[in-house]
Protein backbone atom coordinates (compact mmCIF):
# COMPACT_ATOMS: atom_id res chain seq x y z
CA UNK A 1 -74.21 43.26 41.56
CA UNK A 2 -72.62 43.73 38.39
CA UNK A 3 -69.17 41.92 37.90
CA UNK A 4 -66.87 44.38 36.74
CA UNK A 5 -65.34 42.58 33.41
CA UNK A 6 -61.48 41.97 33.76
CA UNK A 7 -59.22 43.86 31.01
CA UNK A 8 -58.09 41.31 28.49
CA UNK A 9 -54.40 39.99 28.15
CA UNK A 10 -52.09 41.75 25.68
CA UNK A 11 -51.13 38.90 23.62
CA UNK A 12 -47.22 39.04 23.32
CA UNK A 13 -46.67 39.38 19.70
CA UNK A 14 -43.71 36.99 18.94
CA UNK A 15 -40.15 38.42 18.21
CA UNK A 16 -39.73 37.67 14.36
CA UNK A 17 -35.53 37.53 15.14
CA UNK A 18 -35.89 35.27 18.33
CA UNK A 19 -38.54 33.22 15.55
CA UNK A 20 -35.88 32.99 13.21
CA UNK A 21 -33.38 32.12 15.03
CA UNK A 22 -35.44 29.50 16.91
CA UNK A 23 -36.26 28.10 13.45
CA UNK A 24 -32.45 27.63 12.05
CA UNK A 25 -31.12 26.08 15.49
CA UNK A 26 -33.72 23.57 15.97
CA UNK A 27 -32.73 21.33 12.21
CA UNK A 28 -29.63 21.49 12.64
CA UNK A 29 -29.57 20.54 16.22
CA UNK A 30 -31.18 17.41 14.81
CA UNK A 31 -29.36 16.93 11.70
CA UNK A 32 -25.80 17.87 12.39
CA UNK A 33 -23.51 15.36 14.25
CA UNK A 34 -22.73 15.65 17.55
CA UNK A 35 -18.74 16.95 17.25
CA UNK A 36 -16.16 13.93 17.90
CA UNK A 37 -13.49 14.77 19.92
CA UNK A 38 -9.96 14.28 18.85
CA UNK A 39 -8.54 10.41 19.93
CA UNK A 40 -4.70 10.79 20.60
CA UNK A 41 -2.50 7.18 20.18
CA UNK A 42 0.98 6.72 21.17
CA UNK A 43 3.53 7.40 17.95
CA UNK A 44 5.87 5.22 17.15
CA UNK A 45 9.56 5.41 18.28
CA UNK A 46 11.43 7.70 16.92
CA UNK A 47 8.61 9.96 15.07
CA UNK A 48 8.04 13.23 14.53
CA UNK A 49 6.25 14.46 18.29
CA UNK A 50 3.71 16.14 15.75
CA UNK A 51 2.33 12.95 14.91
CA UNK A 52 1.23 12.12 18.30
CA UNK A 53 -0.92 15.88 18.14
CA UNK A 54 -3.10 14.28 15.09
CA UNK A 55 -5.86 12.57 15.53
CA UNK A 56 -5.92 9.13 15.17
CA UNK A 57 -8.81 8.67 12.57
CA UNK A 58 -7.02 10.77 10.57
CA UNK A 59 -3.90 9.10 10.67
CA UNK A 60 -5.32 5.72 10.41
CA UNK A 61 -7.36 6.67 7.40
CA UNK A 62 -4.10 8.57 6.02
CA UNK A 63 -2.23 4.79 5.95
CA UNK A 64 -5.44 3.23 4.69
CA UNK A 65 -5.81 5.79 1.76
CA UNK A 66 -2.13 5.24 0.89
CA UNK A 67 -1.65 1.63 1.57
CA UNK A 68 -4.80 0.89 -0.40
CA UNK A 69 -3.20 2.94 -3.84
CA UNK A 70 0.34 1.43 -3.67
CA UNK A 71 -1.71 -2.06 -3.09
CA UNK A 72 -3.54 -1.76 -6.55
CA UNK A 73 -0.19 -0.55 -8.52
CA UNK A 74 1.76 -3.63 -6.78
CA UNK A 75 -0.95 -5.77 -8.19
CA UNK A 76 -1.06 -4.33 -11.72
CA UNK A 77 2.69 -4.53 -11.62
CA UNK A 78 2.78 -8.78 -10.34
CA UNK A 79 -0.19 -9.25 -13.17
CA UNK A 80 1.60 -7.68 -16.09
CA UNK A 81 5.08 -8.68 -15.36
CA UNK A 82 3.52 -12.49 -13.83
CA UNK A 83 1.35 -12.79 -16.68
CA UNK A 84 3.75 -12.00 -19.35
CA UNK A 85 6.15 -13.97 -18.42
CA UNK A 86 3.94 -16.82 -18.17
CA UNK A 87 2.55 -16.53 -21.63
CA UNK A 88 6.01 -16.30 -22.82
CA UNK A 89 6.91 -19.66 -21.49
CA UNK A 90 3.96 -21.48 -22.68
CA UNK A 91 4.94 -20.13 -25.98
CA UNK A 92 8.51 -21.34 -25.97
CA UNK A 93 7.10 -24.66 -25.22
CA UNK A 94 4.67 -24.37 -27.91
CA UNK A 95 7.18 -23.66 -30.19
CA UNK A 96 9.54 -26.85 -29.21
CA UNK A 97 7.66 -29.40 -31.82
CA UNK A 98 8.12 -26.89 -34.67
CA UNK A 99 11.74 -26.03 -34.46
CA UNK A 100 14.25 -28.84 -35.05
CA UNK A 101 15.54 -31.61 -32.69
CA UNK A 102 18.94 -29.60 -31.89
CA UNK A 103 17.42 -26.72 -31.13
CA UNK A 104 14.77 -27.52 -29.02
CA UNK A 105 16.95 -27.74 -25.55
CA UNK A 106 17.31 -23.76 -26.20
CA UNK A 107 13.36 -23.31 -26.00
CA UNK A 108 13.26 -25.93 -23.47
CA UNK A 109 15.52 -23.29 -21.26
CA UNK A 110 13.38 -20.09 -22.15
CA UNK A 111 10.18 -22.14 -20.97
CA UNK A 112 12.70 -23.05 -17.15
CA UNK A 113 13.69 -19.57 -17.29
CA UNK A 114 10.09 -18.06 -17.58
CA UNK A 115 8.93 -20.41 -14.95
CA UNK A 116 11.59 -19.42 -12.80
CA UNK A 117 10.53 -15.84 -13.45
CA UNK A 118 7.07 -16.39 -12.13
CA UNK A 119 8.01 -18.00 -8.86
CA UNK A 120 8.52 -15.12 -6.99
CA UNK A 121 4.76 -13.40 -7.69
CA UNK A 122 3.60 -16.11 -6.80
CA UNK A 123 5.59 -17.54 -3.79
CA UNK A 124 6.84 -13.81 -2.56
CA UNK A 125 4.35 -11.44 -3.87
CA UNK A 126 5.20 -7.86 -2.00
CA UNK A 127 3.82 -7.57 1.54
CA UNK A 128 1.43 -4.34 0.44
CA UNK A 129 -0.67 -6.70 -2.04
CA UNK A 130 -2.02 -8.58 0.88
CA UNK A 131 -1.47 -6.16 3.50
CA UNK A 132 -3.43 -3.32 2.19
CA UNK A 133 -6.74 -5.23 1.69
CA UNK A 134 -6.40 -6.58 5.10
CA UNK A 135 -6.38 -3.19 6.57
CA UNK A 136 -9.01 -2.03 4.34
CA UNK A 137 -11.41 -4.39 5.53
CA UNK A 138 -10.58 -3.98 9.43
CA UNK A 139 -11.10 -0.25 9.20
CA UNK A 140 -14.00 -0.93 7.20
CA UNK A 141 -15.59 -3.13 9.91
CA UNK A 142 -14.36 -1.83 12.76
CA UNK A 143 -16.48 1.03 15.31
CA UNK A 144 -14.01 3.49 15.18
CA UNK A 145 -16.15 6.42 17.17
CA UNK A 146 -17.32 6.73 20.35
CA UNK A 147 -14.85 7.06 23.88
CA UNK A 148 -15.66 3.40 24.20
CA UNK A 149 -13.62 2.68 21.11
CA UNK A 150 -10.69 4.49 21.55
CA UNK A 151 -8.59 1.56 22.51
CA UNK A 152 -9.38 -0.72 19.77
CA UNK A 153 -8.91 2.14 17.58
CA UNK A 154 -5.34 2.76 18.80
CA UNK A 155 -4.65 -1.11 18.58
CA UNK A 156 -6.27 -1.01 15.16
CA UNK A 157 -3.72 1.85 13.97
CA UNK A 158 -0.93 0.26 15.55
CA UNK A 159 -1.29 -2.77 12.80
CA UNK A 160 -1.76 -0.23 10.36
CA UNK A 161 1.85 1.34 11.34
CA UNK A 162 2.92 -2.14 11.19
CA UNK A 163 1.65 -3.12 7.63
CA UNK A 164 2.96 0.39 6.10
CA UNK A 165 6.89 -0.54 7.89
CA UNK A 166 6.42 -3.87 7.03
CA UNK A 167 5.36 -2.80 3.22
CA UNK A 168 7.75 -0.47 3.21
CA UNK A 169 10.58 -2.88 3.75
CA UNK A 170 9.54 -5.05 1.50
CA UNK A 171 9.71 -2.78 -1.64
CA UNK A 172 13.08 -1.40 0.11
CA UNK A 173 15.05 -4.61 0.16
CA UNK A 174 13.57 -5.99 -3.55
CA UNK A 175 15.99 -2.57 -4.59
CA UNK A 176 19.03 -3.99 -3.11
CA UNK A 177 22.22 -4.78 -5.20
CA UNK A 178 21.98 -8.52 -4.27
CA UNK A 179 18.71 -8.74 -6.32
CA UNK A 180 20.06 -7.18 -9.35
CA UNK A 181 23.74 -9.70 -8.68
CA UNK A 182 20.97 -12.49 -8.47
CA UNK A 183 19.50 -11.71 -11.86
CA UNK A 184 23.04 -11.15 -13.39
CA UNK A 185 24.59 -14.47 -11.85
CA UNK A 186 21.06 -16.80 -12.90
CA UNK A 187 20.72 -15.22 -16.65
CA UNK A 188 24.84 -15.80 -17.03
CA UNK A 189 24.25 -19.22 -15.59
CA UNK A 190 21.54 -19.79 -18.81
CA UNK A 191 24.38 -18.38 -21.15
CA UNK A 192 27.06 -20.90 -19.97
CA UNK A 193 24.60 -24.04 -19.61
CA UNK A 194 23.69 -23.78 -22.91
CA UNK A 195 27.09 -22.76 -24.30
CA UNK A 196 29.41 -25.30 -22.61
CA UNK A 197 26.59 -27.84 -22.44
CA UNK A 198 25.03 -28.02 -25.55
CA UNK A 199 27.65 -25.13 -27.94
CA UNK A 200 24.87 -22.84 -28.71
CA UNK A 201 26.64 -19.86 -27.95
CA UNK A 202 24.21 -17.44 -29.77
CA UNK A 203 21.29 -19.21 -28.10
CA UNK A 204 22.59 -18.91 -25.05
CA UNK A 205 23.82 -15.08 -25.19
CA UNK A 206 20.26 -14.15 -26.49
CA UNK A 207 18.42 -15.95 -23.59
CA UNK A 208 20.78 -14.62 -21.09
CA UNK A 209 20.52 -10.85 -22.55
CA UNK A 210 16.78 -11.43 -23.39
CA UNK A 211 16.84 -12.71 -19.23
CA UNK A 212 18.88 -10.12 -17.17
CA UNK A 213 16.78 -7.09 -19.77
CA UNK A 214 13.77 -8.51 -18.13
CA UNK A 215 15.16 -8.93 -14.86
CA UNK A 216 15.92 -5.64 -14.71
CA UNK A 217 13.08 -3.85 -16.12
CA UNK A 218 10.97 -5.83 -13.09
CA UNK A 219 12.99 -4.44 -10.36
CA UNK A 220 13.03 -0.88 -11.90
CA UNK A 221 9.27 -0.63 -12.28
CA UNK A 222 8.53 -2.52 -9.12
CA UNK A 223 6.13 0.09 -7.25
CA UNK A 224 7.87 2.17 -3.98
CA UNK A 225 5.47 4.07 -3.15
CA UNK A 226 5.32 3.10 0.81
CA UNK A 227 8.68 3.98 1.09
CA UNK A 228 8.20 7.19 1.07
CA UNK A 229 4.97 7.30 2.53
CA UNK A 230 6.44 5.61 5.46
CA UNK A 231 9.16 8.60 5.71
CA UNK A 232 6.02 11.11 5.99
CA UNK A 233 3.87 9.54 8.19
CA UNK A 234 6.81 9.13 10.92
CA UNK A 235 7.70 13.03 10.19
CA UNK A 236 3.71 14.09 10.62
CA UNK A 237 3.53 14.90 6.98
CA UNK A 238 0.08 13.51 6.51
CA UNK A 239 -0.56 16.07 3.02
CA UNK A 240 0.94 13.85 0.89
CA UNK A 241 4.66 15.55 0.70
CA UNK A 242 7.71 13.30 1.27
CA UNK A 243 11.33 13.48 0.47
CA UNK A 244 14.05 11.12 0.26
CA UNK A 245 16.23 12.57 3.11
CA UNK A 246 13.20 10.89 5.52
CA UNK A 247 14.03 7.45 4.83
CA UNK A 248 16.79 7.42 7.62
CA UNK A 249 14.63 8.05 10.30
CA UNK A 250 12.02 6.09 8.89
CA UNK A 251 14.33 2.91 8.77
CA UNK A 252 15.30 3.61 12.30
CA UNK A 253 12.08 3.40 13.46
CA UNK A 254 11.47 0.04 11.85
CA UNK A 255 14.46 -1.93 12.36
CA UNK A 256 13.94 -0.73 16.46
CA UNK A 257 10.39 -1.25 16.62
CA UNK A 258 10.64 -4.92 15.03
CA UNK A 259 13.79 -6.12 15.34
């Protein structure tokens, strides 16, 4: 008998668009992330509802970002001012065995007053210089993705929120008119200690001047930058745009949440 031979297959020939398409999805189904969804933390008291809507990676990188810039200006601004002063003391004391006898109580005071000067960098620096690298390093270290993390990252922006108030007090109350009456009251104390003390009334006046012109040009250029970020972030304004009718609500906010 003679086997009757079976047609052979049509081979399917391959559709070149389902080939394509076949060839695009399957890279970047392996090289593109899977999408994160959206973590939402409680706001604080008294902000903008919008805030809550934003995810929290974005805000907590949004305080990080900002905390981290006015951090390195606050240092610049404690080195310059800190180290200046400094080196203008240990040149008044320098200078005490070349002047003569009488007048060496008036460089004697310049040296006290620049020492008095540096106290504050270095007892009180602003809360942002050792805040923001703090923060920096937590967010740095810390597994911020993933639905198991979405507690500690809500914790971890809550200390954010409290290192930007906290900051932004800070800079807030070293503008206040009692700072600026302290330097007044301490540079006319030099002018009167070395006038009624010792009669060296031009001494005296120039210290004092030389003093409160100092004093002043420290408070002026101290950095406020988290002031105003502070307003924004409790207003949702996480683009960088603030304005000074914010602070209000953003000192509301503070003095109920910590006080």
């Amino acid at each position: 008998m003679v086997r009757q031979r079976r047609p052979a297959r049509r081979r399917r020939r391959a559709d070149p668009c389902l080939a394509l398409a076949l060839a695009l999805a399957v890279p970047l189904a392996v090289s593109s992330p899977v999408a994160r969804a959206a973590t939402t933390c409680a706001a604080p008291q008294g902000a903008d509802p919008r805030l809550q809507t934003i995810d929290a990676r974005q805000r907590l990188a949004w305080i990080d970002q900002r905390l981290t810039q006015v951090g390195a200006q606050a240092r610049w601004w404690a080195w310059a001012w800190g180290g200046g002063i400094g080196a203008s003391g240990v040149a008044s004391l320098i200078a005490v065995p070349l002047v003569s006898p009488d007048s060496r109580v008036d460089w004697y005071v310049s040296a006290g007053e620049a020492a008095v000067g540096v106290i504050p960098f270095l007892v009180a620096p602003l809360a942002v210089i050792s805040g923001a690298p703090k923060l920096h390093a937590a967010v740095t270290a810390a597994p911020l993705f993933g639905a198991d993390h979405d507690a500690a990252l809500c914790a971890l922006l809550a200390d954010a929120e409290q290192k930007l108030a906290a900051g932004a007090q800070d800079e807030e109350l070293q503008q206040r008119w009692w700072i600026h009456a302290g330097n007044v009251l301490f540079n006319t104390g030099v002018v009167l200690f070395l006038g009624l003390g010792f009669h060296h009334w031009s001494a005296g006046i120039a210290n004092g001047l030389a003093g409160a012109a100092v004093g002043e040009a420290i408070i002026f250029t101290q950095p406020t930058g988290t002031v105003d970020d502070l307003a924004a972030y409790l207003r949702g304004h996480l683009d960088g745009g603030t304005g000074a009718g914010e602070h209000a609500a953003a000192w509301g906010w503070f003095y109920q949440a910590m006080f």
